[in-house]
PDB file of N, CA and C in Angstrom:
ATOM      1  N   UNK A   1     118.073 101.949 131.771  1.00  0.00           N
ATOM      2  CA  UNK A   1     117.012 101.184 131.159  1.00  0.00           C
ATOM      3  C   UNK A   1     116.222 102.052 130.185  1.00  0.00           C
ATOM      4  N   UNK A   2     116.084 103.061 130.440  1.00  0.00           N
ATOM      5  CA  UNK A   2     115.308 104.172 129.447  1.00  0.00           C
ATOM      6  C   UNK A   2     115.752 104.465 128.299  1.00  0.00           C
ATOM      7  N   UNK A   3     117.106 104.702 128.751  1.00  0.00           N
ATOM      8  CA  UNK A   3     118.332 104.989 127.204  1.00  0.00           C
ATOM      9  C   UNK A   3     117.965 103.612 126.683  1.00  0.00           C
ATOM     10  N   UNK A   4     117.864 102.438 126.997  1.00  0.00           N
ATOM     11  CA  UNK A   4     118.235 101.213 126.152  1.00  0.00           C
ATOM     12  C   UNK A   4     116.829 101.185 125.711  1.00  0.00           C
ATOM     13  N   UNK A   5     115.592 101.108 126.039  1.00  0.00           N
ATOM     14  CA  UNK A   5     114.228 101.834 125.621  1.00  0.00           C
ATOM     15  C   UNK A   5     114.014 102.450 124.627  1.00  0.00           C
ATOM     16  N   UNK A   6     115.113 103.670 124.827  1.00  0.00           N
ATOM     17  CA  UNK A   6     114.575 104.845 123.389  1.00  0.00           C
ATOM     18  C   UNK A   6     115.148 104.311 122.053  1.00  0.00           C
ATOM     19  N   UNK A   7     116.575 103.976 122.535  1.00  0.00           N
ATOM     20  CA  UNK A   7     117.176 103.181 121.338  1.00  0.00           C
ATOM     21  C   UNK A   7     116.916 102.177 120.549  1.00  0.00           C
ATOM     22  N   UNK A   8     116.084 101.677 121.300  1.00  0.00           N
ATOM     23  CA  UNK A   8     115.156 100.638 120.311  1.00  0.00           C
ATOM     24  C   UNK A   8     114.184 100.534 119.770  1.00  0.00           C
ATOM     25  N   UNK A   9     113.208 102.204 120.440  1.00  0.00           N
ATOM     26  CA  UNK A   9     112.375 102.123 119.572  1.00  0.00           C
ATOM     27  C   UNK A   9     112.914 103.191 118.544  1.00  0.00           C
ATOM     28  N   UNK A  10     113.659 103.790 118.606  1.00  0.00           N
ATOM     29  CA  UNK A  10     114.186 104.903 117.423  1.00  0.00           C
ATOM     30  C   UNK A  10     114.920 103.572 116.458  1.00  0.00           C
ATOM     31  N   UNK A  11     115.810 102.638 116.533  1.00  0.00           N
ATOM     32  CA  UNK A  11     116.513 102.144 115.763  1.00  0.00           C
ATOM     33  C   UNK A  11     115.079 101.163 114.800  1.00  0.00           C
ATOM     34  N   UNK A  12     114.184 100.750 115.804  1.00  0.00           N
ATOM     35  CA  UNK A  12     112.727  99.952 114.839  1.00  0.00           C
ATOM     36  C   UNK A  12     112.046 100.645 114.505  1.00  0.00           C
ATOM     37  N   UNK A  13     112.089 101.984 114.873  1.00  0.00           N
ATOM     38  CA  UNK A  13     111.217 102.953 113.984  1.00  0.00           C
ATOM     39  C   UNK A  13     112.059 103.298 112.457  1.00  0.00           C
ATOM     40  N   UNK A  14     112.916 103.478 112.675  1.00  0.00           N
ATOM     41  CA  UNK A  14     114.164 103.433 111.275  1.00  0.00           C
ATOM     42  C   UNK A  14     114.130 102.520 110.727  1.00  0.00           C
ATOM     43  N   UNK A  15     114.383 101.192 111.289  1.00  0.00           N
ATOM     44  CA  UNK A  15     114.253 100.021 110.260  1.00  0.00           C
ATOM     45  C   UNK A  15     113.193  99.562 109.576  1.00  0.00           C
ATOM     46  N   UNK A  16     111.899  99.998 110.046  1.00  0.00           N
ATOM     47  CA  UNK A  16     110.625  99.342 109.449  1.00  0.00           C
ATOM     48  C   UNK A  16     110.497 101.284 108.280  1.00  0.00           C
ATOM     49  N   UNK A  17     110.869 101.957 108.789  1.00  0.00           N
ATOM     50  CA  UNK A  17     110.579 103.613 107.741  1.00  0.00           C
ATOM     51  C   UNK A  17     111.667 102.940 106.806  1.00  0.00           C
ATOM     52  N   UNK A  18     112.797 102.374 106.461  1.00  0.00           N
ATOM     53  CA  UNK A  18     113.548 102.241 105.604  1.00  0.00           C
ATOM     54  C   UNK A  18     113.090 100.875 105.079  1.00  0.00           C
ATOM     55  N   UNK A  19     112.373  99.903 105.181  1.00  0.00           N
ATOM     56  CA  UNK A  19     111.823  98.562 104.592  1.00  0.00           C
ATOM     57  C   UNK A  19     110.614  99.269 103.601  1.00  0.00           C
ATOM     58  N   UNK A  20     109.522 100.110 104.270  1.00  0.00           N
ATOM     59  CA  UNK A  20     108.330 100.536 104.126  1.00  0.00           C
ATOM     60  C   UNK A  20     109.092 101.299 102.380  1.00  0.00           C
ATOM     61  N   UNK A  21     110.169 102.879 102.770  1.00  0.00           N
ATOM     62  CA  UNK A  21     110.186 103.080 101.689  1.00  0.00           C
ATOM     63  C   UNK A  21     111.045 102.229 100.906  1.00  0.00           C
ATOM     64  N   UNK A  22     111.513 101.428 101.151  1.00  0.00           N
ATOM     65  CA  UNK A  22     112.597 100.464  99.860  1.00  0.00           C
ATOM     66  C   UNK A  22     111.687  99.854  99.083  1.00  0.00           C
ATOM     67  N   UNK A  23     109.875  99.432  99.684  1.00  0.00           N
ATOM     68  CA  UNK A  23     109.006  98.929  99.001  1.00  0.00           C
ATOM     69  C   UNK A  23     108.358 100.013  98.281  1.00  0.00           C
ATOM     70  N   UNK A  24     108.088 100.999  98.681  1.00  0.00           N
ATOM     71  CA  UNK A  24     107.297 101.868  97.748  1.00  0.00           C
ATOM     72  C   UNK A  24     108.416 102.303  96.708  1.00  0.00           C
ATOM     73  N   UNK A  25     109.432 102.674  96.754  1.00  0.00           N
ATOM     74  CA  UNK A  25     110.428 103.027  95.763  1.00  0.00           C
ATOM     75  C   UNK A  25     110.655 101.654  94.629  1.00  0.00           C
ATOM     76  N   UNK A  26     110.552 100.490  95.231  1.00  0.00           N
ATOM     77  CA  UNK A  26     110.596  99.309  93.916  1.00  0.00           C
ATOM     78  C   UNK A  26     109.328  99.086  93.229  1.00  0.00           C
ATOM     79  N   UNK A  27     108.345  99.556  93.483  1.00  0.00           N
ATOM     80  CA  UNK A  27     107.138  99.443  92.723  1.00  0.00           C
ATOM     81  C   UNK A  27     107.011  99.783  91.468  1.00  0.00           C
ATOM     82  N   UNK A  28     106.905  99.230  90.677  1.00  0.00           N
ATOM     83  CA  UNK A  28     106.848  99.442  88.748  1.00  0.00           C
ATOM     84  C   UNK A  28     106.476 101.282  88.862  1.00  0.00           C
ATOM     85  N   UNK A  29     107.167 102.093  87.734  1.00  0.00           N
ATOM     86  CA  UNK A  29     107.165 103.271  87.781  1.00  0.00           C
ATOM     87  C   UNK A  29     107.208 103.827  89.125  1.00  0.00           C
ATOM     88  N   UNK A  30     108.150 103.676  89.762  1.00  0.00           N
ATOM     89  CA  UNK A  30     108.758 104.279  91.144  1.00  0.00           C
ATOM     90  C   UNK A  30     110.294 104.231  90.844  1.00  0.00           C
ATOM     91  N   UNK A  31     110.518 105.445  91.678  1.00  0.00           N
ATOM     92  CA  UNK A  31     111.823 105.192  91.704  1.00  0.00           C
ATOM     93  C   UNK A  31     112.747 105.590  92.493  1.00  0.00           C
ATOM     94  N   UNK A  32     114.483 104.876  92.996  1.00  0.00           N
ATOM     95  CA  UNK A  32     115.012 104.906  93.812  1.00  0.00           C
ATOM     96  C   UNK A  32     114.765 106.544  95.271  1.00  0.00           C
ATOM     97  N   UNK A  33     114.389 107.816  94.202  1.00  0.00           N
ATOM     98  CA  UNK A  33     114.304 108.868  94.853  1.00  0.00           C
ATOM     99  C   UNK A  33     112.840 108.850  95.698  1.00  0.00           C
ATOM    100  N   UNK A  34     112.053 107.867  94.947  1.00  0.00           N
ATOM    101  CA  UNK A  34     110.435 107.757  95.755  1.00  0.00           C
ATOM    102  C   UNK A  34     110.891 107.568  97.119  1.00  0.00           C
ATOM    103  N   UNK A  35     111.702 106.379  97.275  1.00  0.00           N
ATOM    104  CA  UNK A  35     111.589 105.429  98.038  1.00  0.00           C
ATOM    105  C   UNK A  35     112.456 106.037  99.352  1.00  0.00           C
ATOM    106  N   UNK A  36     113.529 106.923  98.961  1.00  0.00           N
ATOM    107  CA  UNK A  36     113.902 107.676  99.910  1.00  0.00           C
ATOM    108  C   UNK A  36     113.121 109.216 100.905  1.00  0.00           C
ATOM    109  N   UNK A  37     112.299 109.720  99.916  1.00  0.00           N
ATOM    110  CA  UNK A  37     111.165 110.480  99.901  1.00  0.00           C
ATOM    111  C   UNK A  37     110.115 109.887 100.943  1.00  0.00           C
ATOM    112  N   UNK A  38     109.821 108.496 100.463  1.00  0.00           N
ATOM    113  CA  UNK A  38     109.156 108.174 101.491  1.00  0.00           C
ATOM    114  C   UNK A  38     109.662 107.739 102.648  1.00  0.00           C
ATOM    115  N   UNK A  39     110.702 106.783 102.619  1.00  0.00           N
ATOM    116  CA  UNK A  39     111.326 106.659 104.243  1.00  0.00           C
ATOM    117  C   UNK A  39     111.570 108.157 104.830  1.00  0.00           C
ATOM    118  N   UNK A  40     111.827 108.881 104.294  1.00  0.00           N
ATOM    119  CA  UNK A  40     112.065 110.293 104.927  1.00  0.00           C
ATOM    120  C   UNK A  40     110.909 110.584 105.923  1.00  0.00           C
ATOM    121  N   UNK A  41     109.513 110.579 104.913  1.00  0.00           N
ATOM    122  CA  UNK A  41     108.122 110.993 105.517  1.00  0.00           C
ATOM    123  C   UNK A  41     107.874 110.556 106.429  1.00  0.00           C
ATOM    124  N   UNK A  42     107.905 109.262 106.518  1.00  0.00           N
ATOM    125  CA  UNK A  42     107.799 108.113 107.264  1.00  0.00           C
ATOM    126  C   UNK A  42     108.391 108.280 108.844  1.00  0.00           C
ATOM    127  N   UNK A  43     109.794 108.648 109.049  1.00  0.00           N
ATOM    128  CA  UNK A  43     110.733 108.900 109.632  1.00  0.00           C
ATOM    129  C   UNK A  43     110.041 109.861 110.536  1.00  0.00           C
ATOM    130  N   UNK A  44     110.249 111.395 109.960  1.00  0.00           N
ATOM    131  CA  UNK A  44     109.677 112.865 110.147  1.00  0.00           C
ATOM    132  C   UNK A  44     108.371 112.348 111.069  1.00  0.00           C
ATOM    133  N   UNK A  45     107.172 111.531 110.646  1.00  0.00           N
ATOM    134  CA  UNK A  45     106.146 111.289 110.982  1.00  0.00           C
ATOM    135  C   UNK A  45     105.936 110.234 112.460  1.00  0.00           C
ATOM    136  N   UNK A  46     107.123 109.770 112.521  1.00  0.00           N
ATOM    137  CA  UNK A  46     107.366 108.933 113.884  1.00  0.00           C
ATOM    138  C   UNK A  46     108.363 109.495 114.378  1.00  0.00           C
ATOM    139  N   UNK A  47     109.264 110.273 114.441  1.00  0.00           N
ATOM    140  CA  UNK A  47     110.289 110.653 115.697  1.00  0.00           C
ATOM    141  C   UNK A  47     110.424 112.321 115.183  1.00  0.00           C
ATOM    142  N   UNK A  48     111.628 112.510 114.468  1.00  0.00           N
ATOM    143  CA  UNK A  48     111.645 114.283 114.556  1.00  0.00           C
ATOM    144  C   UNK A  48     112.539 114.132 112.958  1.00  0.00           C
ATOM    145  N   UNK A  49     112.411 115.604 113.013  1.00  0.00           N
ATOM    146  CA  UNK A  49     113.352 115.790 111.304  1.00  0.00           C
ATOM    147  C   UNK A  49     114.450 115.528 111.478  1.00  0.00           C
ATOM    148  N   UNK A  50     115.396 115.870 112.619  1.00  0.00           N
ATOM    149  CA  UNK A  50     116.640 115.096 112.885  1.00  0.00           C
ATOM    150  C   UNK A  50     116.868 113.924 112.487  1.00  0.00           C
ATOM    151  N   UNK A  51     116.060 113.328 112.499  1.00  0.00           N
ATOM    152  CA  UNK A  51     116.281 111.269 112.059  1.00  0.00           C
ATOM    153  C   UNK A  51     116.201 111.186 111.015  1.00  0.00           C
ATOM    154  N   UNK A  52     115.702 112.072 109.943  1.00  0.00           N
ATOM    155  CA  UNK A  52     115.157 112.203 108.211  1.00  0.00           C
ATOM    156  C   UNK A  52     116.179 112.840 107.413  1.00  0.00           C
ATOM    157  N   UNK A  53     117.446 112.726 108.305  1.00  0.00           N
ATOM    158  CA  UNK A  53     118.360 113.979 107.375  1.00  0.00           C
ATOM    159  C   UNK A  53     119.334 113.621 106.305  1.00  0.00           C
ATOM    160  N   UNK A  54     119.380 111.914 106.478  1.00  0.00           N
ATOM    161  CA  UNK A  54     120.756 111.447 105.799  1.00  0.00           C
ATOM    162  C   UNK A  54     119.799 110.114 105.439  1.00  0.00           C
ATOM    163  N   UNK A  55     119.200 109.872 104.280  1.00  0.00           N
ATOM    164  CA  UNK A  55     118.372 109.410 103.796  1.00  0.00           C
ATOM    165  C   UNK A  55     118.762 109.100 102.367  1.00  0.00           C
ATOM    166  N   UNK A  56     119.313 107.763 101.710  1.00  0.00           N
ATOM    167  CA  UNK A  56     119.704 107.693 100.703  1.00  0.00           C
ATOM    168  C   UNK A  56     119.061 106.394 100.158  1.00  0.00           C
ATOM    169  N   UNK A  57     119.196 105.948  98.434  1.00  0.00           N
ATOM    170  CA  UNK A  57     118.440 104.875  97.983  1.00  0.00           C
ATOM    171  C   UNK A  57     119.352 104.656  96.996  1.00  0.00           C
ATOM    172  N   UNK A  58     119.571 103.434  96.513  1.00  0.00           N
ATOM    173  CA  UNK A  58     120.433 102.886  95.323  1.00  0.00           C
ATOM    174  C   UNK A  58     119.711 101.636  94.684  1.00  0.00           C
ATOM    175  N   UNK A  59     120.140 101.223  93.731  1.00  0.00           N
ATOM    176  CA  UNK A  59     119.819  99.563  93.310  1.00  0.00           C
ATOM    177  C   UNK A  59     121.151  98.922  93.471  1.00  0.00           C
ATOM    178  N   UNK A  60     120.958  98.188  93.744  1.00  0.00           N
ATOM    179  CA  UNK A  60     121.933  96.779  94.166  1.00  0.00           C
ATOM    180  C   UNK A  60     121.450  95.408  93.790  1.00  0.00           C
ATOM    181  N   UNK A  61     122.470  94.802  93.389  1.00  0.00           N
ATOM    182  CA  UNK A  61     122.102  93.588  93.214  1.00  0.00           C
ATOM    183  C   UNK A  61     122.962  92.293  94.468  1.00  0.00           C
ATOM    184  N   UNK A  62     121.790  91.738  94.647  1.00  0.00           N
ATOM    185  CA  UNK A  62     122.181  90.479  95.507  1.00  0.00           C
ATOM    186  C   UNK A  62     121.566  89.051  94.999  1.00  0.00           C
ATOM    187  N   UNK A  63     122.523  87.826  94.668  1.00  0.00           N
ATOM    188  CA  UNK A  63     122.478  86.783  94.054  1.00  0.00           C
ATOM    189  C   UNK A  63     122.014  86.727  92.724  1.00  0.00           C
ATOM    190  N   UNK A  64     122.157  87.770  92.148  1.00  0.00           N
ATOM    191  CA  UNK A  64     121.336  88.299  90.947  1.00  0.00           C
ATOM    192  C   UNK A  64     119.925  89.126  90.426  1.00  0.00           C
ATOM    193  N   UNK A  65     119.552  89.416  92.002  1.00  0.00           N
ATOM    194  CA  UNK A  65     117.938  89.909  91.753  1.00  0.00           C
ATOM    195  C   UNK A  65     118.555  91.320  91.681  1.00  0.00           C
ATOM    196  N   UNK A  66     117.985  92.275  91.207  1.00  0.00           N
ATOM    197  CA  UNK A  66     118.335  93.742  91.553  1.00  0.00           C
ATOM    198  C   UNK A  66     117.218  93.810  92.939  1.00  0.00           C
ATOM    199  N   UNK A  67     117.829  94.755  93.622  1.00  0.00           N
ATOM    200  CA  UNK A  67     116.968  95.455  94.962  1.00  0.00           C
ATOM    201  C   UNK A  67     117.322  96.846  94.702  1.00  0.00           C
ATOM    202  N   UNK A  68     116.082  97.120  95.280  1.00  0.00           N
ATOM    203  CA  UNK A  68     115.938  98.564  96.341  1.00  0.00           C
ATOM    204  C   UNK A  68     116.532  98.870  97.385  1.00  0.00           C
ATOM    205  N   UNK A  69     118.112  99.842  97.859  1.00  0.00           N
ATOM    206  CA  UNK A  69     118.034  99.773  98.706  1.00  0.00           C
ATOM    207  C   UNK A  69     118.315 100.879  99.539  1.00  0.00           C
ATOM    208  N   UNK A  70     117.271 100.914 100.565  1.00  0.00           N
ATOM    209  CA  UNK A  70     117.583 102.333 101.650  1.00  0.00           C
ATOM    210  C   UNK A  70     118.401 102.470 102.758  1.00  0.00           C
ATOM    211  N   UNK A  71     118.921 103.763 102.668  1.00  0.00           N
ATOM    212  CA  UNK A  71     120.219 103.668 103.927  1.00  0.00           C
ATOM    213  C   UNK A  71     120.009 104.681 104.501  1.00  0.00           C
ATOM    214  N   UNK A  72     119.690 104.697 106.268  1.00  0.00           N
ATOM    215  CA  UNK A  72     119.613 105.708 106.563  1.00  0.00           C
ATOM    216  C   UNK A  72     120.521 105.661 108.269  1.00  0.00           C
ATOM    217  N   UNK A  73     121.030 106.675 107.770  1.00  0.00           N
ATOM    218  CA  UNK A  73     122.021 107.431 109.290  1.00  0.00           C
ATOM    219  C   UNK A  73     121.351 108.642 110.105  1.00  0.00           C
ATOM    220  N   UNK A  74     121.360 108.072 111.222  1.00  0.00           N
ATOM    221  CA  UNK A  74     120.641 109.095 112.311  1.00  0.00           C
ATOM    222  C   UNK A  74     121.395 108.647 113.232  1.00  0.00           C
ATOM    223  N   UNK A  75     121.267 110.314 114.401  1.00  0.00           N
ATOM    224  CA  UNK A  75     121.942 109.805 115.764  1.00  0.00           C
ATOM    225  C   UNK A  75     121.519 109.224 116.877  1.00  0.00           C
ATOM    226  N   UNK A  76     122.705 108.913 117.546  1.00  0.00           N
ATOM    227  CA  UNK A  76     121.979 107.943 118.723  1.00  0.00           C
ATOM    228  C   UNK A  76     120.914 108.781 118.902  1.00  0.00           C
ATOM    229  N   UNK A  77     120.055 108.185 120.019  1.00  0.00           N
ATOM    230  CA  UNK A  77     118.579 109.240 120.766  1.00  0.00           C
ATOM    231  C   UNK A  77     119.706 109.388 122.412  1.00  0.00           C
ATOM    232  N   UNK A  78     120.068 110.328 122.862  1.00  0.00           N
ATOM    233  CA  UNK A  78     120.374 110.569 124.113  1.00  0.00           C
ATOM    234  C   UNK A  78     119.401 110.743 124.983  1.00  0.00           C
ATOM    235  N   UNK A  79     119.158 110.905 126.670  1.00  0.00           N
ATOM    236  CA  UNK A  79     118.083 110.807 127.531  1.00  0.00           C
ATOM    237  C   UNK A  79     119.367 112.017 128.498  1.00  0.00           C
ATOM    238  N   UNK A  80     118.799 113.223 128.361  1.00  0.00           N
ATOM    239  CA  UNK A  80     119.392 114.121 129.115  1.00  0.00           C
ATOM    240  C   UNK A  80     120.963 114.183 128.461  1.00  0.00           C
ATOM    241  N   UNK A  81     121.673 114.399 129.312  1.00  0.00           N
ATOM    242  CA  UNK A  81     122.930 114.340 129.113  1.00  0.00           C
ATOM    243  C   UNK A  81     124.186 113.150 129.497  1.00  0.00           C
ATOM    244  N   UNK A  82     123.031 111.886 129.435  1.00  0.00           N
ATOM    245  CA  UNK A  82     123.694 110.649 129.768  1.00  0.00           C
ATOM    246  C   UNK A  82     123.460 110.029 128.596  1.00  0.00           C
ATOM    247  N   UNK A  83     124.382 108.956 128.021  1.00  0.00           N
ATOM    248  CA  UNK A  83     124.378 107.927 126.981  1.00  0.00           C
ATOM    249  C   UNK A  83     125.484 108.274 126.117  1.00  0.00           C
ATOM    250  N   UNK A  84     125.055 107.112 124.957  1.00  0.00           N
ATOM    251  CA  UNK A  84     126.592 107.217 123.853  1.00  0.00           C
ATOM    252  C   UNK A  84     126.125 108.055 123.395  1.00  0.00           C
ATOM    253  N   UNK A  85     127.610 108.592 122.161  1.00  0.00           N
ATOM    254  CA  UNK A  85     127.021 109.658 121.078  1.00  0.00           C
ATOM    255  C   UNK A  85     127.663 108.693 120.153  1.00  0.00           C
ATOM    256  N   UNK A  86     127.235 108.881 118.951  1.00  0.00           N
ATOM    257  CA  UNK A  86     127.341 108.396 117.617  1.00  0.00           C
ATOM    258  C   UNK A  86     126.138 108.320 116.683  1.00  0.00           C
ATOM    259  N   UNK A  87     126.486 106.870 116.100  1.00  0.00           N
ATOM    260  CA  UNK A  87     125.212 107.238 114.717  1.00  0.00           C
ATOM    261  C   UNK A  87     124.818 106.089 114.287  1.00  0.00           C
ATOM    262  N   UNK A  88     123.449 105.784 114.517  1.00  0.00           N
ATOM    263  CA  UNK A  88     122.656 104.406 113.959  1.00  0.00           C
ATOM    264  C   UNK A  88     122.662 104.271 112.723  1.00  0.00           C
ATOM    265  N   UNK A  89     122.889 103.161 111.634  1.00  0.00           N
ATOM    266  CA  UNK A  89     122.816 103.469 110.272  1.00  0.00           C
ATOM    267  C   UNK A  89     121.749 101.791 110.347  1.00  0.00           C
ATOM    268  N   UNK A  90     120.712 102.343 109.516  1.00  0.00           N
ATOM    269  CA  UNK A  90     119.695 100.559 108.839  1.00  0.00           C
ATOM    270  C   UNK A  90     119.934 100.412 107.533  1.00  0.00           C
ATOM    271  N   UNK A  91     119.501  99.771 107.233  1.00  0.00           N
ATOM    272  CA  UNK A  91     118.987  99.072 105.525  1.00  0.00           C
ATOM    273  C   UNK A  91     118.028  98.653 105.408  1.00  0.00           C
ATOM    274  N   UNK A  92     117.245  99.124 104.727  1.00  0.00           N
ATOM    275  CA  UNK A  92     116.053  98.450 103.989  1.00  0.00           C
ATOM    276  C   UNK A  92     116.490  97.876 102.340  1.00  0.00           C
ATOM    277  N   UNK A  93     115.486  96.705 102.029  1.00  0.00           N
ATOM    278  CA  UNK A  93     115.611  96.103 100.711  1.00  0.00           C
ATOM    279  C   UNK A  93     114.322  95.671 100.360  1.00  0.00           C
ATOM    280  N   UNK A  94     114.101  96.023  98.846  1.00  0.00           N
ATOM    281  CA  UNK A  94     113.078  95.420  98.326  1.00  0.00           C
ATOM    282  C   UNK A  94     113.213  95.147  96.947  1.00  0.00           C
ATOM    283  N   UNK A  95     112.420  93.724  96.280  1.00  0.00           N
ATOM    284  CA  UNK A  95     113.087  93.228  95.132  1.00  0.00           C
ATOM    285  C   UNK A  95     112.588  94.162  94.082  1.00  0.00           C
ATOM    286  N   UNK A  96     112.686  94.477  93.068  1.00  0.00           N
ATOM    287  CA  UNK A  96     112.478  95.622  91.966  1.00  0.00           C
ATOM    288  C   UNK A  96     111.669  95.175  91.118  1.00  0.00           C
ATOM    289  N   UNK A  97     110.270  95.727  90.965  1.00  0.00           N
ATOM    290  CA  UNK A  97     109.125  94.928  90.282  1.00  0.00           C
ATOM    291  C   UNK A  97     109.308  95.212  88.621  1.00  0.00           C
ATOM    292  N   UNK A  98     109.771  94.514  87.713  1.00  0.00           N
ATOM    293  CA  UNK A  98     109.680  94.641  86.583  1.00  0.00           C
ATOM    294  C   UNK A  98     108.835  94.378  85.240  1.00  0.00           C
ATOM    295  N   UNK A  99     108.930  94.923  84.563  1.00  0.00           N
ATOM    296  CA  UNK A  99     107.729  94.192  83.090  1.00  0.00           C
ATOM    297  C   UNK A  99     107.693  93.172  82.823  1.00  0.00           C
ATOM    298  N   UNK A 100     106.661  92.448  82.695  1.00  0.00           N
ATOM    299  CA  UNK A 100     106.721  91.027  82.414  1.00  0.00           C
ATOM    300  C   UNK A 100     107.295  90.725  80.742  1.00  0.00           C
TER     301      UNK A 100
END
């Protein structure tokens, strides 16, 4: 029950640090590297630098809007020497604020 505990708050601590920076990185004069910069901080600032290490940002387009988008890979959280090993990956997206 603990392992299934940590994993969820490490995987919603990742997903809301990768929404948070996909929004600050789409903000008029921001850019894709902000936005990874900040999910990084973000990250670092709620769990450990381990979770901040594989931290990437692109534009993409979906149905035609361009987005922001953040991808980040971290490992499971283990509890001693019991649980899986592998690697959580999220996405964050945010629409790309442009000149009127």
């Amino acid at each position: 029950m603990l392992q299934l505990a940590l994993l969820l708050h490490v995987r919603n601590t990742l997903i809301d640090s990768a929404s948070e920076g996909a929004r600050h990185g789409a903000l008029l004069g921001s850019d894709p590297a902000d936005g990874a910069a900040r999910t990084a901080d973000l990250i670092r600032a709620g769990l450990a630098d381990s979770y901040a290490e594989d931290v990437s940002a692109d534009v993409v387009t979906a149905g035609g809007v361009p987005l922001l988008q953040v991808r980040v890979r971290a490992p499971l959280p283990v509890v001693g020497l019991f649980g899986p090993g592998g690697e959580l990956e999220v996405v964050g997206h945010a629409a790309l604020e442009v000149e009127p």
